[in-house]
Protein backbone atom coordinates (compact mmCIF):
# COMPACT_ATOMS: atom_id res chain seq x y z
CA UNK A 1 10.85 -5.85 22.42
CA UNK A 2 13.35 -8.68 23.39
CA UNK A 3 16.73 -10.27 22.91
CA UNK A 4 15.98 -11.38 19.20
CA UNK A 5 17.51 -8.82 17.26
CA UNK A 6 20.63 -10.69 15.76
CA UNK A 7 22.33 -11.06 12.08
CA UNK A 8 21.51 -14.30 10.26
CA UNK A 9 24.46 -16.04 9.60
CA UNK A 10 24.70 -18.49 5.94
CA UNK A 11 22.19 -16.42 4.00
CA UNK A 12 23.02 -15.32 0.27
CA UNK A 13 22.98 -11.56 1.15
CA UNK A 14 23.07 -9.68 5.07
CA UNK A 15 20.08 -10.67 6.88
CA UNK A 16 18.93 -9.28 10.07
CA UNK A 17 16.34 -10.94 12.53
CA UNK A 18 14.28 -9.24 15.46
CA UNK A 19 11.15 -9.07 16.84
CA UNK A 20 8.22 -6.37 17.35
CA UNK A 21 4.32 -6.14 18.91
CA UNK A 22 2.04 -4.30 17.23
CA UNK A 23 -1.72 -3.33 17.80
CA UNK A 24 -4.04 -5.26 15.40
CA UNK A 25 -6.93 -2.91 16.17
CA UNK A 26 -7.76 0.61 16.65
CA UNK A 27 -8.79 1.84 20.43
CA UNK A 28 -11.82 3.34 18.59
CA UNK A 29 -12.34 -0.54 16.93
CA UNK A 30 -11.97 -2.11 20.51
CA UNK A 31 -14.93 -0.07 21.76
CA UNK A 32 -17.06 -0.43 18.97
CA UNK A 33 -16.89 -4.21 18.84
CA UNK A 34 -17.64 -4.32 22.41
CA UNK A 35 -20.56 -1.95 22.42
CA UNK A 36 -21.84 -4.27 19.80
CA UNK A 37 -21.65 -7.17 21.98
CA UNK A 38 -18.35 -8.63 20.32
CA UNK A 39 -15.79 -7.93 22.64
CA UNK A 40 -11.80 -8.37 21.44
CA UNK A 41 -10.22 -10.26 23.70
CA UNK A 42 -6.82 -8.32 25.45
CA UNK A 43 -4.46 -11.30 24.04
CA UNK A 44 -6.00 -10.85 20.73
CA UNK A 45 -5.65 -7.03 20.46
CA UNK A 46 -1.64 -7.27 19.40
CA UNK A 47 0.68 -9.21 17.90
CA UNK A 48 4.34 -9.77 18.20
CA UNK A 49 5.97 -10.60 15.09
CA UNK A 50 9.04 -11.74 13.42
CA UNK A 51 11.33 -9.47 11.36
CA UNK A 52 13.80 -10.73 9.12
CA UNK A 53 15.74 -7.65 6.95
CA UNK A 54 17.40 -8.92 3.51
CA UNK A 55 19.39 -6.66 1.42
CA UNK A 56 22.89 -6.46 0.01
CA UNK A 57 25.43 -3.77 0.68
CA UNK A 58 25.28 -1.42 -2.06
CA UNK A 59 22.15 -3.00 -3.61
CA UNK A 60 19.30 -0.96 -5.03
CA UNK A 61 16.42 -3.37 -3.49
CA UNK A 62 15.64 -5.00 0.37
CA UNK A 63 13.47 -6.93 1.65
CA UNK A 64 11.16 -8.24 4.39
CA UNK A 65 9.61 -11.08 5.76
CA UNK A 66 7.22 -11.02 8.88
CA UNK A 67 5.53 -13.70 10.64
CA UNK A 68 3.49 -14.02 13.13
CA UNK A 69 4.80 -15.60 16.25
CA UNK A 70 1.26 -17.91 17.23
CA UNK A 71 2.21 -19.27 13.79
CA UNK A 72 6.31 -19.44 13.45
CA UNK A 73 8.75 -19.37 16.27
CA UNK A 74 12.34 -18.10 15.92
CA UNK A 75 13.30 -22.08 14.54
CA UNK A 76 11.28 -21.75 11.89
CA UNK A 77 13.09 -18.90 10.71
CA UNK A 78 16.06 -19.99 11.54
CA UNK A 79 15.28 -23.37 8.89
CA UNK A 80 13.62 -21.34 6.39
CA UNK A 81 16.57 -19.01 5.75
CA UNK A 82 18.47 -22.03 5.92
CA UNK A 83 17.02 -23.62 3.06
């Protein structure tokens, strides 16, 4: 989606961070909220969202946190990983 995809530098284990938009509704969900009179607004039909990949080389587990970006930008991941 953009230039975000990077490796996280200082965290206990690897830690990869990029950035993705997905669809938060169905096409089929789109038109049936407008014919009911509650149209979805465009802007509020996707979402991009933060990625950050844990996991250790080897290890038997990973893991993944994802936030939305009207809530964190990249900073904010950048401090949490950080702490």
């Amino acid at each position: 989606m953009s230039d975000t995809e990077e490796n996280l530098e200082g965290c206990e284990t690897q830690a990869f961070l990029f950035q993705a938009n997905h669809d938060l509704y169905t096409v089929s969900d789109i038109a049936e909220a407008e014919e009911n009179g509650n149209p979805i607004r465009e802007e509020d039909q996707t979402a991009n969202i933060w990625y950050v990949c844990f996991a250790k080389e080897d290890g038997k587990r990973a893991y993944v946190l994802f936030l939305n970006d009207r809530y964190f930008d990249k900073e904010d991941i950048i401090l949490w990983q950080e702490t």
